[in-house]
PDB file of N, CA and C in Angstrom:
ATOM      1  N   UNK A   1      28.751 -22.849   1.564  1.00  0.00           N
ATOM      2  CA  UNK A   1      27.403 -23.220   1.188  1.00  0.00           C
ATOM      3  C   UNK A   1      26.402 -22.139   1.604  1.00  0.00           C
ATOM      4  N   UNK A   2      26.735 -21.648   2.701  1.00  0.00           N
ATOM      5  CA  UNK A   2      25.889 -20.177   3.037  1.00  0.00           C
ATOM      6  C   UNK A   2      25.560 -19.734   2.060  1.00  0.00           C
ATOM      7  N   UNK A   3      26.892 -18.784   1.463  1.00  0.00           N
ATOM      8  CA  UNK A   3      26.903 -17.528   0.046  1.00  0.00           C
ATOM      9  C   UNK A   3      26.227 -18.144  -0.637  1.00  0.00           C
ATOM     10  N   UNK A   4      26.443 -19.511  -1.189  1.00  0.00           N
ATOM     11  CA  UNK A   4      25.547 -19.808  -2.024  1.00  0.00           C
ATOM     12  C   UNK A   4      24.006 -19.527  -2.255  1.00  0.00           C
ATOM     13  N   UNK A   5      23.562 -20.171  -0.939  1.00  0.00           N
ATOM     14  CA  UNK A   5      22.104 -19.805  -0.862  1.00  0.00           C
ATOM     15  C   UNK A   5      21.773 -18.461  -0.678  1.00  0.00           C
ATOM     16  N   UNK A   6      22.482 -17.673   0.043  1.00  0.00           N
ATOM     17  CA  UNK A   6      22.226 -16.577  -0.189  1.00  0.00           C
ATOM     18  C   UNK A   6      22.193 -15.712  -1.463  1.00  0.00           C
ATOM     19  N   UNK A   7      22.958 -16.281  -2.443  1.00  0.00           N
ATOM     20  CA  UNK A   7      22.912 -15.707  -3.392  1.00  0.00           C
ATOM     21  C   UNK A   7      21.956 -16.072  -4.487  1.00  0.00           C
ATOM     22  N   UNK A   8      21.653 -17.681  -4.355  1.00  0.00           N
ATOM     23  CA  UNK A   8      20.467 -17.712  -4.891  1.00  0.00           C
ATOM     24  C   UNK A   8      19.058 -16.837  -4.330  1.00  0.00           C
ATOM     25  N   UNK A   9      18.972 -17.198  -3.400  1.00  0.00           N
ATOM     26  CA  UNK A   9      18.118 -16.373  -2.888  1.00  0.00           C
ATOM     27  C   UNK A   9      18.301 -14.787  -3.373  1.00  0.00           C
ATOM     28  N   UNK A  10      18.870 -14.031  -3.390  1.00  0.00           N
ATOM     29  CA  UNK A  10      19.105 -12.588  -4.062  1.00  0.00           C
ATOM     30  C   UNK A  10      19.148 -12.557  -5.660  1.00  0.00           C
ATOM     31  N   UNK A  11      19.523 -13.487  -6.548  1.00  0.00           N
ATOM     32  CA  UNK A  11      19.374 -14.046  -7.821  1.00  0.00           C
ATOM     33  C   UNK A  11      17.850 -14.255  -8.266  1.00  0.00           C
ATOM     34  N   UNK A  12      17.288 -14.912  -7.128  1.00  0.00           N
ATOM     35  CA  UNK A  12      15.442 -15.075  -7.301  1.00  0.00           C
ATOM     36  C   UNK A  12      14.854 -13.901  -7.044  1.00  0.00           C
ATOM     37  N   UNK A  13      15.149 -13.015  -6.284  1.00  0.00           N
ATOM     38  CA  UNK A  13      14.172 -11.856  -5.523  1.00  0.00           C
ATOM     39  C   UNK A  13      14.839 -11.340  -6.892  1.00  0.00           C
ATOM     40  N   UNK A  14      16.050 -10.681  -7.201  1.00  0.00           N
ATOM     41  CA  UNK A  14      16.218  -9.962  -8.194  1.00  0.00           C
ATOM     42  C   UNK A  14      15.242 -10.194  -9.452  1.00  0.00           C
ATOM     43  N   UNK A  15      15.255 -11.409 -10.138  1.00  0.00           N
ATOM     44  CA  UNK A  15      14.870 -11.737 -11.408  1.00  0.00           C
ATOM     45  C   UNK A  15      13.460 -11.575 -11.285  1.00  0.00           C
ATOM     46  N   UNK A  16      12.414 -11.830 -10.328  1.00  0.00           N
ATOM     47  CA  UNK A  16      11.321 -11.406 -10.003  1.00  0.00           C
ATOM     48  C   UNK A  16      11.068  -9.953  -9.919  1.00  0.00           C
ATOM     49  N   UNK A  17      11.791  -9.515  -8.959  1.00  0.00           N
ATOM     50  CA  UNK A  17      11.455  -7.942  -9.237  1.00  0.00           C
ATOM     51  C   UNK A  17      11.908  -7.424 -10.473  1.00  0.00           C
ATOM     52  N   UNK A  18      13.106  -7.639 -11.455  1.00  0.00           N
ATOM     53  CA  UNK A  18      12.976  -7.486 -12.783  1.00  0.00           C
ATOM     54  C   UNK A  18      11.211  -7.625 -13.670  1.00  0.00           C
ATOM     55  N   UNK A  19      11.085  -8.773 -13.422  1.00  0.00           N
ATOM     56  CA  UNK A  19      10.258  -9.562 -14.298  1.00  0.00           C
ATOM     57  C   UNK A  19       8.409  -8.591 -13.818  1.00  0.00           C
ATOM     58  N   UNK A  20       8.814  -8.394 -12.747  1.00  0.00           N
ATOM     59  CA  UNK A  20       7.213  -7.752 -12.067  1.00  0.00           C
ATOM     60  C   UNK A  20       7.429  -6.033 -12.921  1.00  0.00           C
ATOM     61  N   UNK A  21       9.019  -5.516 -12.845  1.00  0.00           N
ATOM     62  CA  UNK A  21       8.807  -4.212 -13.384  1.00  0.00           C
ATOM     63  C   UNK A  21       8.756  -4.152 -15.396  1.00  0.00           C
ATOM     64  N   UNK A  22       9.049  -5.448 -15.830  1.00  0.00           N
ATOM     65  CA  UNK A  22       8.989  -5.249 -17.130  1.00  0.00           C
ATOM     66  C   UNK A  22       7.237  -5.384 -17.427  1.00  0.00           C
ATOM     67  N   UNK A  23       6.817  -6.318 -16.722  1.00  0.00           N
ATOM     68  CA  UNK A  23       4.962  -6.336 -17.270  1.00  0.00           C
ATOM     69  C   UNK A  23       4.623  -5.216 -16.673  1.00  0.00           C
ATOM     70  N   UNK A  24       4.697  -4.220 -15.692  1.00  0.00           N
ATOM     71  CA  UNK A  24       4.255  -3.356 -15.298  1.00  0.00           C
ATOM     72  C   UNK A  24       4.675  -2.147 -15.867  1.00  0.00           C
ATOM     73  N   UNK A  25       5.699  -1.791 -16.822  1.00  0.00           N
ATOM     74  CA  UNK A  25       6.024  -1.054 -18.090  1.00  0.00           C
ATOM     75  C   UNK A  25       5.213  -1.248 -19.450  1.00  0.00           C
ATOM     76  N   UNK A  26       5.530  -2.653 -19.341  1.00  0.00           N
ATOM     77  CA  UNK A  26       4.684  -3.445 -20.606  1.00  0.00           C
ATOM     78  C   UNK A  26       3.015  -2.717 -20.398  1.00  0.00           C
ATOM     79  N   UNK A  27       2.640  -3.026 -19.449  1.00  0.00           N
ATOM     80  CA  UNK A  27       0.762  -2.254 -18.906  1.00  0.00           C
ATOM     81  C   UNK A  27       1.050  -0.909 -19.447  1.00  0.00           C
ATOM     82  N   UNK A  28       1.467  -0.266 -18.642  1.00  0.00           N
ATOM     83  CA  UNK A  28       1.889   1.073 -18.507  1.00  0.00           C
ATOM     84  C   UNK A  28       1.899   1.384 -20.171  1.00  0.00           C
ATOM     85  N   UNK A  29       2.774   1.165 -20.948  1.00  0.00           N
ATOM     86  CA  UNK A  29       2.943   1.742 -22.032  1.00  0.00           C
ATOM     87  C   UNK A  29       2.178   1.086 -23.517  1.00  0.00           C
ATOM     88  N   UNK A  30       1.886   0.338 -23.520  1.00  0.00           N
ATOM     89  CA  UNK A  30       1.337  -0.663 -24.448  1.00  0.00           C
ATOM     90  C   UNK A  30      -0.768  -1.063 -24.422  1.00  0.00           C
ATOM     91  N   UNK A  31      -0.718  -1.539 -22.897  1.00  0.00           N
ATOM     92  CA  UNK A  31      -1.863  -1.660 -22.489  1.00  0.00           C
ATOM     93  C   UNK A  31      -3.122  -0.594 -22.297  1.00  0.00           C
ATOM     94  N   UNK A  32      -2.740   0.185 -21.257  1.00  0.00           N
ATOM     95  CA  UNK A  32      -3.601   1.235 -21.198  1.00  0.00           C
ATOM     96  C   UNK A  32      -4.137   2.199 -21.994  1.00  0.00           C
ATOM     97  N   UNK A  33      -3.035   3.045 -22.782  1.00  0.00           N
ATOM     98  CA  UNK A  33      -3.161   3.529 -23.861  1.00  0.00           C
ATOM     99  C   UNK A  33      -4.132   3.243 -24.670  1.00  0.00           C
ATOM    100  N   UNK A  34      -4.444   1.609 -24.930  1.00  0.00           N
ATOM    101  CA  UNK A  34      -5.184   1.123 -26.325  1.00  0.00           C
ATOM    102  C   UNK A  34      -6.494   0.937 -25.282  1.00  0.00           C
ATOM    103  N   UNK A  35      -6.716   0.554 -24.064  1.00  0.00           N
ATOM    104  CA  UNK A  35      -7.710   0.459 -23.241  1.00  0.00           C
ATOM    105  C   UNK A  35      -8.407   2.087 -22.572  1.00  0.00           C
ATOM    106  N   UNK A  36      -7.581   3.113 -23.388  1.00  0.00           N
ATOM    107  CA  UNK A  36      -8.227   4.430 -22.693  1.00  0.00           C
ATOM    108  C   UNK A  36      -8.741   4.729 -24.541  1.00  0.00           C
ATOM    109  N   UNK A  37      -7.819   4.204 -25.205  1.00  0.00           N
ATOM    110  CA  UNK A  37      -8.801   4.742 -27.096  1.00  0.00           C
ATOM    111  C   UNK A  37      -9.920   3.763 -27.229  1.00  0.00           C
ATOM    112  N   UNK A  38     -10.071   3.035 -26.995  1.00  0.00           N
ATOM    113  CA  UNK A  38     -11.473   2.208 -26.614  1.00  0.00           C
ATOM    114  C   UNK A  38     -11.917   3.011 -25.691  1.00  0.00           C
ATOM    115  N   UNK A  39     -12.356   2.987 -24.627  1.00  0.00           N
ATOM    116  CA  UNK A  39     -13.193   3.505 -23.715  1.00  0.00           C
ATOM    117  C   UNK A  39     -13.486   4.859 -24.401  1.00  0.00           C
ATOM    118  N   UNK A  40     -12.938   5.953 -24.994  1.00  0.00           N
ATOM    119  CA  UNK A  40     -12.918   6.825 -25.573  1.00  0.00           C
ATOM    120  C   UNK A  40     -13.810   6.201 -27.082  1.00  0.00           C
ATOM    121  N   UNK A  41     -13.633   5.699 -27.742  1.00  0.00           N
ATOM    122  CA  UNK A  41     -14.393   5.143 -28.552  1.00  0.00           C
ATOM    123  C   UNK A  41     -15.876   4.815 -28.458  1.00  0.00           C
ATOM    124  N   UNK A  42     -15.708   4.163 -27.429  1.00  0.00           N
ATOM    125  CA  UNK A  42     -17.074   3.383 -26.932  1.00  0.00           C
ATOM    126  C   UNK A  42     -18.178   5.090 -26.420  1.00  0.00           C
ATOM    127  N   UNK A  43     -17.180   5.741 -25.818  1.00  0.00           N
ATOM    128  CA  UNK A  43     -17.837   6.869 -25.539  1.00  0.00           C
ATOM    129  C   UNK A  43     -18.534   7.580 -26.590  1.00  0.00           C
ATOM    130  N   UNK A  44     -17.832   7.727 -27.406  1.00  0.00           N
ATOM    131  CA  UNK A  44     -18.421   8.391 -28.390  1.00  0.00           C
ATOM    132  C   UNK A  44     -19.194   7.716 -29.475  1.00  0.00           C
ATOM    133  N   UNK A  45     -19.421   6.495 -29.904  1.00  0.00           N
ATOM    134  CA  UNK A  45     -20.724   5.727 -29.966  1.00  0.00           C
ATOM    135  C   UNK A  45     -21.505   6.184 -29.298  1.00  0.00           C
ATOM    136  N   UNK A  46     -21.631   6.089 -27.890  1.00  0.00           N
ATOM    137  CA  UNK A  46     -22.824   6.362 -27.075  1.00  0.00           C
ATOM    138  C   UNK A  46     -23.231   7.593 -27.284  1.00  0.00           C
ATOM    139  N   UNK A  47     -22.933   8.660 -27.391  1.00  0.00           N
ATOM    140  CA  UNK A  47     -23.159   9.926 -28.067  1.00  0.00           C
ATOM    141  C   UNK A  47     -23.824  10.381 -29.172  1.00  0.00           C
ATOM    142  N   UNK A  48     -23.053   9.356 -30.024  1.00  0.00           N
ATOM    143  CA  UNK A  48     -24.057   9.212 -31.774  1.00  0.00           C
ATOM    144  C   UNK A  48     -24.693   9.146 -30.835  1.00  0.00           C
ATOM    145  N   UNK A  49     -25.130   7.321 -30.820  1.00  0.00           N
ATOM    146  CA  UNK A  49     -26.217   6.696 -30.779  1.00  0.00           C
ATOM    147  C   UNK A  49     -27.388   7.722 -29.829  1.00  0.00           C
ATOM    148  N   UNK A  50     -27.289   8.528 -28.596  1.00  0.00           N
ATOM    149  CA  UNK A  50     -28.343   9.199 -27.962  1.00  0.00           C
ATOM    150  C   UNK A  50     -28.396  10.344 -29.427  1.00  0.00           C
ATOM    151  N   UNK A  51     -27.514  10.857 -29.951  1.00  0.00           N
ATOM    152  CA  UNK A  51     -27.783  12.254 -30.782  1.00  0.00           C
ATOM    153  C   UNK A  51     -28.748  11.310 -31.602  1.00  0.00           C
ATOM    154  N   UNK A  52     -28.492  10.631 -32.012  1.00  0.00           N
ATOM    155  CA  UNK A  52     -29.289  10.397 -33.495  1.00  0.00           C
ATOM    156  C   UNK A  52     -30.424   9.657 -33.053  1.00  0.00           C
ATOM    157  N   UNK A  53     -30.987   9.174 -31.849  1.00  0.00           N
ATOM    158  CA  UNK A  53     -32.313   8.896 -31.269  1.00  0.00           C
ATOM    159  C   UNK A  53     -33.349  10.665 -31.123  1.00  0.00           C
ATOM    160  N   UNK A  54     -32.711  11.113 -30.762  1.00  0.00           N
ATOM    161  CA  UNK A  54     -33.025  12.387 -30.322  1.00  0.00           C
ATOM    162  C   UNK A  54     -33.187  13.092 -31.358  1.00  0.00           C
ATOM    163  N   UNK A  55     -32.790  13.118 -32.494  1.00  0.00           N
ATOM    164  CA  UNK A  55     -33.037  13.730 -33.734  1.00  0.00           C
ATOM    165  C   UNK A  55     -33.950  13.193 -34.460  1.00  0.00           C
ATOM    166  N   UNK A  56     -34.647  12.441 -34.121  1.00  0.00           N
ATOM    167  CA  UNK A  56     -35.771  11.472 -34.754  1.00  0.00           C
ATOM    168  C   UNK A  56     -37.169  11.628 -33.924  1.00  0.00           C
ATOM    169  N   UNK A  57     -36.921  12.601 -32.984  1.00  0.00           N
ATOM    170  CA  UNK A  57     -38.031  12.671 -31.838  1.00  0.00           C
ATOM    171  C   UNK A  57     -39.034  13.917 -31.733  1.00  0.00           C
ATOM    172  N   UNK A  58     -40.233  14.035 -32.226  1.00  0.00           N
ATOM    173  CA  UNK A  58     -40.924  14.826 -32.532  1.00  0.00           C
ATOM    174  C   UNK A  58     -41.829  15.910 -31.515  1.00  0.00           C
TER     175      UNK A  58
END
Protein backbone atom coordinates (compact mmCIF):
# COMPACT_ATOMS: atom_id res chain seq x y z
CA UNK A 1 0.00 0.00 0.00
CA UNK A 2 3.08 2.30 0.44
CA UNK A 3 4.17 2.03 -3.53
CA UNK A 4 0.94 2.69 -4.16
CA UNK A 5 0.64 6.02 -2.71
CA UNK A 6 3.73 6.78 -3.60
CA UNK A 7 3.13 6.34 -6.90
CA UNK A 8 0.13 8.13 -7.02
CA UNK A 9 1.63 10.77 -5.57
CA UNK A 10 4.53 10.85 -8.44
CA UNK A 11 1.60 10.16 -11.13
CA UNK A 12 0.01 13.67 -9.73
CA UNK A 13 3.26 15.78 -9.46
CA UNK A 14 4.11 14.31 -12.93
CA UNK A 15 0.77 15.10 -14.80
CA UNK A 16 0.84 18.62 -13.28
CA UNK A 17 4.18 19.44 -14.18
CA UNK A 18 3.27 18.07 -17.71
CA UNK A 19 0.13 20.11 -17.77
CA UNK A 20 1.97 23.55 -16.25
CA UNK A 21 4.75 22.97 -19.21
CA UNK A 22 2.15 22.49 -22.07
CA UNK A 23 0.18 26.06 -21.21
CA UNK A 24 3.46 27.57 -20.74
CA UNK A 25 4.54 26.48 -24.46
CA UNK A 26 1.00 27.10 -25.44
CA UNK A 27 1.85 31.21 -24.00
CA UNK A 28 5.14 31.03 -25.29
CA UNK A 29 4.31 30.18 -28.83
CA UNK A 30 0.74 31.05 -29.68
CA UNK A 31 0.03 33.87 -27.11
CA UNK A 32 2.67 36.34 -27.07
CA UNK A 33 3.47 36.52 -30.51
CA UNK A 34 -0.22 37.79 -31.35
CA UNK A 35 0.05 40.07 -28.02
CA UNK A 36 3.55 41.65 -29.27
CA UNK A 37 1.61 42.26 -33.23
CA UNK A 38 -0.97 44.14 -31.33
CA UNK A 39 1.07 46.17 -29.15
CA UNK A 40 3.08 46.80 -32.33
CA UNK A 41 -0.10 47.73 -34.02
CA UNK A 42 -1.49 49.84 -31.46
CA UNK A 43 1.94 51.54 -31.72
CA UNK A 44 1.75 52.50 -34.86
CA UNK A 45 -1.82 53.97 -34.76
CA UNK A 46 -0.43 56.19 -32.24
CA UNK A 47 2.04 57.48 -34.69
CA UNK A 48 -0.52 58.12 -37.53
CA UNK A 49 -2.72 59.52 -35.25
CA UNK A 50 0.21 62.27 -33.63
CA UNK A 51 1.61 62.54 -37.58
CA UNK A 52 -1.60 63.46 -38.95
CA UNK A 53 -2.57 65.98 -35.93
CA UNK A 54 0.66 67.62 -36.59
CA UNK A 55 0.20 67.98 -40.21
CA UNK A 56 -2.87 69.98 -39.76
CA UNK A 57 -1.03 72.51 -37.45
CA UNK A 58 -0.24 75.87 -38.69
Amino acid sequence: MKNFAKGIFVGVAATVGVTAGCFYAFKKTIVDPIEEKEAEIDEHRRRAIRKRHSAHQY
